[in-house]
N, C-alpha and C. Protein backbone atom coordinates (compact mmCIF):
# COMPACT_ATOMS: atom_id res chain seq x y z
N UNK A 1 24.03 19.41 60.35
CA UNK A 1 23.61 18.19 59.71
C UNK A 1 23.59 17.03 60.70
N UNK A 2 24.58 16.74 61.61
CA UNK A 2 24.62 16.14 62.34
C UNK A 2 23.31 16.06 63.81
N UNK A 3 23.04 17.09 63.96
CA UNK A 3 21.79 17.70 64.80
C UNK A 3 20.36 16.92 63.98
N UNK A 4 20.47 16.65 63.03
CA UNK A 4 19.59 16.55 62.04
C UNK A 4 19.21 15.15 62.30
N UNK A 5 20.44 14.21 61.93
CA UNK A 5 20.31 13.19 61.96
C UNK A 5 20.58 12.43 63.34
N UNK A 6 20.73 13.07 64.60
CA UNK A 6 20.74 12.96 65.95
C UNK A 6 19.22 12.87 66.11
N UNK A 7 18.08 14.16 65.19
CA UNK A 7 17.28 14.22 66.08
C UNK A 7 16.31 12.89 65.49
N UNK A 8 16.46 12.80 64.03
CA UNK A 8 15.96 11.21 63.04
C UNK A 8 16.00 10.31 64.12
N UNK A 9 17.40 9.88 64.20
CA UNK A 9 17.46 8.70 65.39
C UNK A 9 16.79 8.60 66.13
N UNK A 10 16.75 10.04 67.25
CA UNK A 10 15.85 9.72 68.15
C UNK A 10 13.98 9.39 67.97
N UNK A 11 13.40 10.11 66.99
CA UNK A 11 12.12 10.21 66.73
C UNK A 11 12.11 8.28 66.51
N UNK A 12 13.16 7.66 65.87
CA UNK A 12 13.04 6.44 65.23
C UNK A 12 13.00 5.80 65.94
N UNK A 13 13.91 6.20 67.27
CA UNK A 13 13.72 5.03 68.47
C UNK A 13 12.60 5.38 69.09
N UNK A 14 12.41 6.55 69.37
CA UNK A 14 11.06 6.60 70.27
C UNK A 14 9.67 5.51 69.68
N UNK A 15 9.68 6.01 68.17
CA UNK A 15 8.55 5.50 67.56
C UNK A 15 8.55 3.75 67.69
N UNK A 16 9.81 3.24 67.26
CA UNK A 16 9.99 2.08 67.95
C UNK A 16 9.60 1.39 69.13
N UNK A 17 10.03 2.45 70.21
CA UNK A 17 9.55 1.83 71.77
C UNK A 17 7.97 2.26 71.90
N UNK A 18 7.63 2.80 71.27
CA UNK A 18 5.78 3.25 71.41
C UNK A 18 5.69 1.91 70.85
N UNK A 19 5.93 1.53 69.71
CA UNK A 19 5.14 0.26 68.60
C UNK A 19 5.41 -0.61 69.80
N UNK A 20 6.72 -1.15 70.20
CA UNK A 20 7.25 -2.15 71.41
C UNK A 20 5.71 -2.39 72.40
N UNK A 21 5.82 -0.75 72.85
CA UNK A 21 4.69 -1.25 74.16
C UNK A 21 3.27 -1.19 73.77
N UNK A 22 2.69 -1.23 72.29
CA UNK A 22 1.21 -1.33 72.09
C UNK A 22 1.56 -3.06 71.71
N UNK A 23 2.62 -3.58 71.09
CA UNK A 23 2.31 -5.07 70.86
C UNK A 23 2.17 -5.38 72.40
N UNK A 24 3.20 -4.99 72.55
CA UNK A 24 2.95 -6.01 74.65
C UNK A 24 1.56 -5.65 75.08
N UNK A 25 1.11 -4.33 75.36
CA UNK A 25 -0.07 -4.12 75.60
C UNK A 25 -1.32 -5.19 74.96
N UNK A 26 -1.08 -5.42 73.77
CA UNK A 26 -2.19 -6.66 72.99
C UNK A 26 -1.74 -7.87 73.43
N UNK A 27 -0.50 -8.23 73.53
CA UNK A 27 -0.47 -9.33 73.80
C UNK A 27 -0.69 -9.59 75.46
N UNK A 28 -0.84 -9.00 76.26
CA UNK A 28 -1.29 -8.97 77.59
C UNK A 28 -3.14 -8.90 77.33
N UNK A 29 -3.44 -8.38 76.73
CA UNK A 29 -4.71 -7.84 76.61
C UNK A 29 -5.27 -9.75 76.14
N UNK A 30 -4.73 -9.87 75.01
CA UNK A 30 -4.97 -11.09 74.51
C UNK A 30 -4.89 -12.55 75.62
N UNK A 31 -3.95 -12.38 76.08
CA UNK A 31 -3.48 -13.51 77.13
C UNK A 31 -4.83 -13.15 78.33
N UNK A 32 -5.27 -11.87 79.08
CA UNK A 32 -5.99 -11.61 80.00
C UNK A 32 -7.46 -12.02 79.56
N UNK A 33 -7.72 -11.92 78.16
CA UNK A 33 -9.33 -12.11 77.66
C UNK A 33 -9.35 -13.74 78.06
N UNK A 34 -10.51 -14.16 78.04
CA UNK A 34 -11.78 -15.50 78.28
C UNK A 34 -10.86 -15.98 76.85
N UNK A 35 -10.62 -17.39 77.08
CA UNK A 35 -10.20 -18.17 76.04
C UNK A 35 -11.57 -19.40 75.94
N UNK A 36 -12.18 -18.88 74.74
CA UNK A 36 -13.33 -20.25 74.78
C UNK A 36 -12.28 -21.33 73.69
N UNK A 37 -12.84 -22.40 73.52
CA UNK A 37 -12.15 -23.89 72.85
C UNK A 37 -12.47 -23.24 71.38
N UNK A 38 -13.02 -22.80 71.00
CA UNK A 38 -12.89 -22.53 69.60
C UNK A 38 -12.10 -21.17 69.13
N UNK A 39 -11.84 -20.60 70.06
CA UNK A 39 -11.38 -19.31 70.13
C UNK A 39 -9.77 -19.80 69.63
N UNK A 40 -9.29 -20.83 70.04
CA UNK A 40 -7.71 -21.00 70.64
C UNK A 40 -7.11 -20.73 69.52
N UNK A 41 -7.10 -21.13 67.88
CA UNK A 41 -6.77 -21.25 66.88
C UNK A 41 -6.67 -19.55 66.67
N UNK A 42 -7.67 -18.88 66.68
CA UNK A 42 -7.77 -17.07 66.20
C UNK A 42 -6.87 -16.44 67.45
N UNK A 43 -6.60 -17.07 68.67
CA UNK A 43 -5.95 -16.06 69.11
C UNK A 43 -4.55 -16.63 69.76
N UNK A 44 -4.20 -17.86 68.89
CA UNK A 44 -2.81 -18.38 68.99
C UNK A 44 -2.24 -17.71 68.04
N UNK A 45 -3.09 -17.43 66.81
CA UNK A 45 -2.49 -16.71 65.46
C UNK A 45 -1.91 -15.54 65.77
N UNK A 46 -3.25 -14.37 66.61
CA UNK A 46 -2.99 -13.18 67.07
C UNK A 46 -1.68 -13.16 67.94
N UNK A 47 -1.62 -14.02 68.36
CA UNK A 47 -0.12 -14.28 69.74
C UNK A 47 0.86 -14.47 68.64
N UNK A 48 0.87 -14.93 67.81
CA UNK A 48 2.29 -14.54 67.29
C UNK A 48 2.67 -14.05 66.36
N UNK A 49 1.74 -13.20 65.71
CA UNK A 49 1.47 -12.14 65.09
C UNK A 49 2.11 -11.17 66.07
N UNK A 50 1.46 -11.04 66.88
CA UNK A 50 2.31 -9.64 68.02
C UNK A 50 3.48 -10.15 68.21
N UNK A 51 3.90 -11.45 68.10
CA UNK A 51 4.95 -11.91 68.50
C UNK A 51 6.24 -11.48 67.64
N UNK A 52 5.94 -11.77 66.79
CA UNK A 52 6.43 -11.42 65.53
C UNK A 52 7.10 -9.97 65.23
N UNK A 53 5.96 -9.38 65.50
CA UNK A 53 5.75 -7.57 65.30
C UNK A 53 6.74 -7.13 66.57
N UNK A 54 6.45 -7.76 67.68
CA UNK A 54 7.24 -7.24 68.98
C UNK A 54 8.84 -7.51 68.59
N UNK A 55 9.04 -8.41 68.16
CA UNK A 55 10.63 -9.17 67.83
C UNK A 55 11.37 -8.33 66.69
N UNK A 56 9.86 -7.57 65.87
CA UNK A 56 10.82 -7.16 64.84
C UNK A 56 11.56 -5.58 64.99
N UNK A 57 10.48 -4.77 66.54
CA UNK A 57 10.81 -3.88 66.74
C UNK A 57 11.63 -3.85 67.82
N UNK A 58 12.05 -4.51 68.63
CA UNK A 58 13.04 -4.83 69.35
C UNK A 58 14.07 -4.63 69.38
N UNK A 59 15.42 -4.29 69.90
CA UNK A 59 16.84 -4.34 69.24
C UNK A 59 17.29 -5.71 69.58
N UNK A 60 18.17 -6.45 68.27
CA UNK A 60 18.63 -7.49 68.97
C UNK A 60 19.80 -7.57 69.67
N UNK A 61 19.58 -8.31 70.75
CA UNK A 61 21.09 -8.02 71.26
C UNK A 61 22.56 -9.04 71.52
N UNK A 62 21.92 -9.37 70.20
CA UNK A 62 23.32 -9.91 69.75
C UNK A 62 24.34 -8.82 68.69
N UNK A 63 23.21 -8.01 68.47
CA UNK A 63 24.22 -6.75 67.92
C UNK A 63 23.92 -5.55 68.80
N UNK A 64 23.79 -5.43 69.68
CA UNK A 64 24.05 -4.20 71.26
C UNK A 64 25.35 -4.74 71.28
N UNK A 65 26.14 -3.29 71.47
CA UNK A 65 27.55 -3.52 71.77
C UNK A 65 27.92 -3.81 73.08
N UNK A 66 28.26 -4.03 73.97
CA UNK A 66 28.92 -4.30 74.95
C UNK A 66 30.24 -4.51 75.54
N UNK A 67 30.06 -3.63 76.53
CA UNK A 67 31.21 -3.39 77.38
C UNK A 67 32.38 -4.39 78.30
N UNK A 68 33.84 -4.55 78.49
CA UNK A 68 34.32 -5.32 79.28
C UNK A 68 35.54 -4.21 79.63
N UNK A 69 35.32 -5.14 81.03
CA UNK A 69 36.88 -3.73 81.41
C UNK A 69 37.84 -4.57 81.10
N UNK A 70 38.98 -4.63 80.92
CA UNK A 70 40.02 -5.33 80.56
C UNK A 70 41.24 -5.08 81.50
N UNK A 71 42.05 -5.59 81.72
CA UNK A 71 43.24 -4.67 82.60
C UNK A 71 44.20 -3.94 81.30
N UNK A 72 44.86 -2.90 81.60
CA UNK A 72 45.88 -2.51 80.69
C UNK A 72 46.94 -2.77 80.80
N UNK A 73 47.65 -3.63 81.61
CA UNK A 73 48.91 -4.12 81.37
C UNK A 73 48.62 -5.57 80.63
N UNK A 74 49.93 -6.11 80.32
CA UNK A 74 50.45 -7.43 79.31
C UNK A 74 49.63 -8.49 79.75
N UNK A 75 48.02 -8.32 80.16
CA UNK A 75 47.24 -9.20 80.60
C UNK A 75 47.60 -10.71 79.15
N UNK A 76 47.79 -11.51 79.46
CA UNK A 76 47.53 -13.22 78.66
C UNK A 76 45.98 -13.12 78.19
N UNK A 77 46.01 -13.80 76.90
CA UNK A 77 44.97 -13.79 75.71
C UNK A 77 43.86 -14.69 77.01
N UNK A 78 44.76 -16.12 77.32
CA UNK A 78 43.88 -16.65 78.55
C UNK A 78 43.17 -15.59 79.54
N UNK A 79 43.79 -14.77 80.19
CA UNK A 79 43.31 -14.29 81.08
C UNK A 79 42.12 -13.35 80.76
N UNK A 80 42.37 -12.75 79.29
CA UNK A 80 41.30 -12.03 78.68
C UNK A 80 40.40 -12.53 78.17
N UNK A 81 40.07 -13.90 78.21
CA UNK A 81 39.36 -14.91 77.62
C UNK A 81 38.74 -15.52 79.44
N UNK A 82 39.23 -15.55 80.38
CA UNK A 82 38.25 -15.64 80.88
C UNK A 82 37.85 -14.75 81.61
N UNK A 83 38.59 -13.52 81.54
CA UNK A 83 37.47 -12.33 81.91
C UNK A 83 35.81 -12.38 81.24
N UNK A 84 35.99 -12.87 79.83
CA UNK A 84 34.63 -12.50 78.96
C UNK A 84 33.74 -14.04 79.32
N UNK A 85 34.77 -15.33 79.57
CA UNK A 85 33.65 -16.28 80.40
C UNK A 85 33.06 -15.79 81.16
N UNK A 86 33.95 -15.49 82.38
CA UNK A 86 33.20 -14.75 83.81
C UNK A 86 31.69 -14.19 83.21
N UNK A 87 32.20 -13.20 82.22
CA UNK A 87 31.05 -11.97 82.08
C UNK A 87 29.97 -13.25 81.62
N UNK A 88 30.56 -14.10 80.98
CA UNK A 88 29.06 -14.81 80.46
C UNK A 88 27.85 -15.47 81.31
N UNK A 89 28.94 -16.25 82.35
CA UNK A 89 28.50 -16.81 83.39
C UNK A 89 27.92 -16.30 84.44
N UNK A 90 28.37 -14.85 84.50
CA UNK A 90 27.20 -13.66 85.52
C UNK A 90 25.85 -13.36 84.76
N UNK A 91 25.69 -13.49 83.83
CA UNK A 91 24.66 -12.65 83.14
C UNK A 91 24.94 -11.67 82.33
N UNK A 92 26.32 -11.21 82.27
CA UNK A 92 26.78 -9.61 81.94
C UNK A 92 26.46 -9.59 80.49
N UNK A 93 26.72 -10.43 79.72
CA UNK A 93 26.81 -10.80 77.99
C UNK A 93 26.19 -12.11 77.87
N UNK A 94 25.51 -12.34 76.59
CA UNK A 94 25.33 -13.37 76.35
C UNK A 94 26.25 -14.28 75.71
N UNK A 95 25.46 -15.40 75.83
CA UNK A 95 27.05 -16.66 75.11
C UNK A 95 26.92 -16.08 73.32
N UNK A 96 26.45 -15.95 72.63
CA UNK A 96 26.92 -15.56 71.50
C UNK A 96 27.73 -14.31 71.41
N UNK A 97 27.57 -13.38 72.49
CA UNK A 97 28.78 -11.90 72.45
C UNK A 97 30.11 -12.84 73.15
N UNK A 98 29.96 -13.39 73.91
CA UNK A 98 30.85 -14.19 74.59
C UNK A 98 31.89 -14.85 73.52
N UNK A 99 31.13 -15.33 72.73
CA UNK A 99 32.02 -16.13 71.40
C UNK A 99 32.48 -15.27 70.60
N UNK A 100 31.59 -14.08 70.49
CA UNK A 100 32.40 -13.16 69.37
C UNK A 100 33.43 -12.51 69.71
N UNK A 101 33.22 -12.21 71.52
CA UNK A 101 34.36 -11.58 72.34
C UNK A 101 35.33 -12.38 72.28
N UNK A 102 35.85 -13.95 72.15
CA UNK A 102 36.78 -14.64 72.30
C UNK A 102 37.40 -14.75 70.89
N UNK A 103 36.63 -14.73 69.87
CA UNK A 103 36.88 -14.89 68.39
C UNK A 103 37.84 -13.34 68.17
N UNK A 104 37.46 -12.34 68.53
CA UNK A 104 38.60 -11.53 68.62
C UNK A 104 39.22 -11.71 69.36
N UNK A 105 39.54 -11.59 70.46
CA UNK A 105 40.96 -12.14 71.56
C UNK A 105 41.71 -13.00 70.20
N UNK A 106 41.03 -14.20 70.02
CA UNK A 106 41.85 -14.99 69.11
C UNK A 106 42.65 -15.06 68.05
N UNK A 107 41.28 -13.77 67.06
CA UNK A 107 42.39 -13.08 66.23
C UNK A 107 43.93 -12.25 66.20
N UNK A 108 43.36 -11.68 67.16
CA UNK A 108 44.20 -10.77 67.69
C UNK A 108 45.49 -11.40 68.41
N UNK A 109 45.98 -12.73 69.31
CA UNK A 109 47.19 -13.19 69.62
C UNK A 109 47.23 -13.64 68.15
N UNK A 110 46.55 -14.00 66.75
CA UNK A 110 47.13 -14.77 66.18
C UNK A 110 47.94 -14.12 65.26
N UNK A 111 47.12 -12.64 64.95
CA UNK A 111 48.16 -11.77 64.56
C UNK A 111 49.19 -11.11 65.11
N UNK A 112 49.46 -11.37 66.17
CA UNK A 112 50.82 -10.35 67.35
C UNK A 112 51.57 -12.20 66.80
N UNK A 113 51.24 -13.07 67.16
CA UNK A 113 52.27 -14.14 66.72
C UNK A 113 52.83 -13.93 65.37
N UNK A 114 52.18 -13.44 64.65
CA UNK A 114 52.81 -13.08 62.90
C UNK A 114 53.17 -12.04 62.86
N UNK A 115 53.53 -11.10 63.36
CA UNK A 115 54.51 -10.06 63.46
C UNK A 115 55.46 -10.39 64.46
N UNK A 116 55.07 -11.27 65.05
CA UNK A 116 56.32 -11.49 66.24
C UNK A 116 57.44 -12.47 65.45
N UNK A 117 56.83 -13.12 64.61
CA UNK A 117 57.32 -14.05 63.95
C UNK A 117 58.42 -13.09 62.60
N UNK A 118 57.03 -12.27 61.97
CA UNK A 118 58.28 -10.94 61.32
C UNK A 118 59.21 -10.44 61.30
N UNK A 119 59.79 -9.73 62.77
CA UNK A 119 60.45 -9.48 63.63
C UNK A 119 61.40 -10.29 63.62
N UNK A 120 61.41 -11.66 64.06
CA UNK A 120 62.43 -12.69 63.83
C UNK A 120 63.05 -12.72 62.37
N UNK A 121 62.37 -13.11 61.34
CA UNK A 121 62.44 -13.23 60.73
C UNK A 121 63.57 -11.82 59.98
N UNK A 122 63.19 -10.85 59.98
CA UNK A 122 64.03 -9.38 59.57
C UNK A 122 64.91 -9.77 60.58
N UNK A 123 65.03 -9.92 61.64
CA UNK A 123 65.75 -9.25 62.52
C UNK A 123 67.54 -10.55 61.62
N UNK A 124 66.93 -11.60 61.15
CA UNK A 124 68.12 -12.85 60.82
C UNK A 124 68.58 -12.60 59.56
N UNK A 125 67.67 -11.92 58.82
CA UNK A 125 67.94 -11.43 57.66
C UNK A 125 69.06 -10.53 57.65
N UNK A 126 68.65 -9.31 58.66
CA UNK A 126 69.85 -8.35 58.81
C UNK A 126 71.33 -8.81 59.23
N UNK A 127 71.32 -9.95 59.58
CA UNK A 127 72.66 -10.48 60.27
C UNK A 127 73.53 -10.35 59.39
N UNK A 128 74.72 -10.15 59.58
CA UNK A 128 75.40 -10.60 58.01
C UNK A 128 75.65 -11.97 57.64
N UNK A 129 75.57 -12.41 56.59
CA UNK A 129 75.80 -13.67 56.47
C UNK A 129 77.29 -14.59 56.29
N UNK A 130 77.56 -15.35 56.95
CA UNK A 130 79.04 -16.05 57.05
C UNK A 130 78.89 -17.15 55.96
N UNK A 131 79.59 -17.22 55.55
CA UNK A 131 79.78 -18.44 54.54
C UNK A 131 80.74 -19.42 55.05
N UNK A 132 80.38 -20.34 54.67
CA UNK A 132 80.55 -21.87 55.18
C UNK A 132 82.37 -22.25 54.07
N UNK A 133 83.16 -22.21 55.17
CA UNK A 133 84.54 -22.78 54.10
C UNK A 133 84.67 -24.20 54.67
N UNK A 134 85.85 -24.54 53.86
CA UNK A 134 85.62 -26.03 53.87
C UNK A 134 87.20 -26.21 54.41
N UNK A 135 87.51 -26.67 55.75
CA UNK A 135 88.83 -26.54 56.12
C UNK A 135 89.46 -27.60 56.06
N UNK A 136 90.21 -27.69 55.89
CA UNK A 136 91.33 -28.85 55.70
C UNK A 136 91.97 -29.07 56.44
């Protein structure tokens, strides 16, 4: 079953990247033809018509997953936060993966602070408790 729907995928992407390169193909074709002054209106339409069509078969890649190496020791939320600047500022990711990459980092110290906080919290609980006398 899995073979099945391995091979779906693929036929879906292929068919995808065929549609991809006949819009580019028109829209090159379109851009290369004689533009007369009355023409401009019928084939500004056609331009983004393909435009359109090209964008919709496209993947976007604000949802392509992407990769960061991270270090595996007790790296700082900072330091993992500007590993994923860096990446932004090379080209590696764009600034919207960039934000979503930091929006988790963020989550993520904010929940280790609330179990860290847990932790405290049980750990005072378990103490035994002394009661307060009143000495004379």
């Amino acid at each position: 079953m899995a073979i099945t729907k391995n091979k779906k995928a693929r036929r879906e992407s292929l068919r995808e990247e065929l549609r991809s390169r006949e819009y580019l193909r028109r829209i090159h074709e379109t851009l290369d033809s004689e533009w007369l002054p009355e023409d401009v209106p019928i084939k500004t339409a056609k331009l983004n018509g393909f435009f359109k069509l090209l964008a919709k078969s496209l993947p976007d890649a604000r949802e392509s997953p992407i990769t960061l190496t991270m270090p595996k020791d007790e790296t700082s939320v900072l330091e993992r936060a500007r590993i994923v600047s860096n990446a932004m500022l090379a080209g590696d990711i764009t600034a919207s993966q960039a934000q979503a990459a930091i929006a988790v980092l963020e989550s993520v110290a904010r929940i280790s602070t609330i179990g860290d906080l847990e932790q405290r919290i049980s750990a005072l609980e378990a103490q035994p408790q002394g009661y307060l006398t009143n000495v004379d």
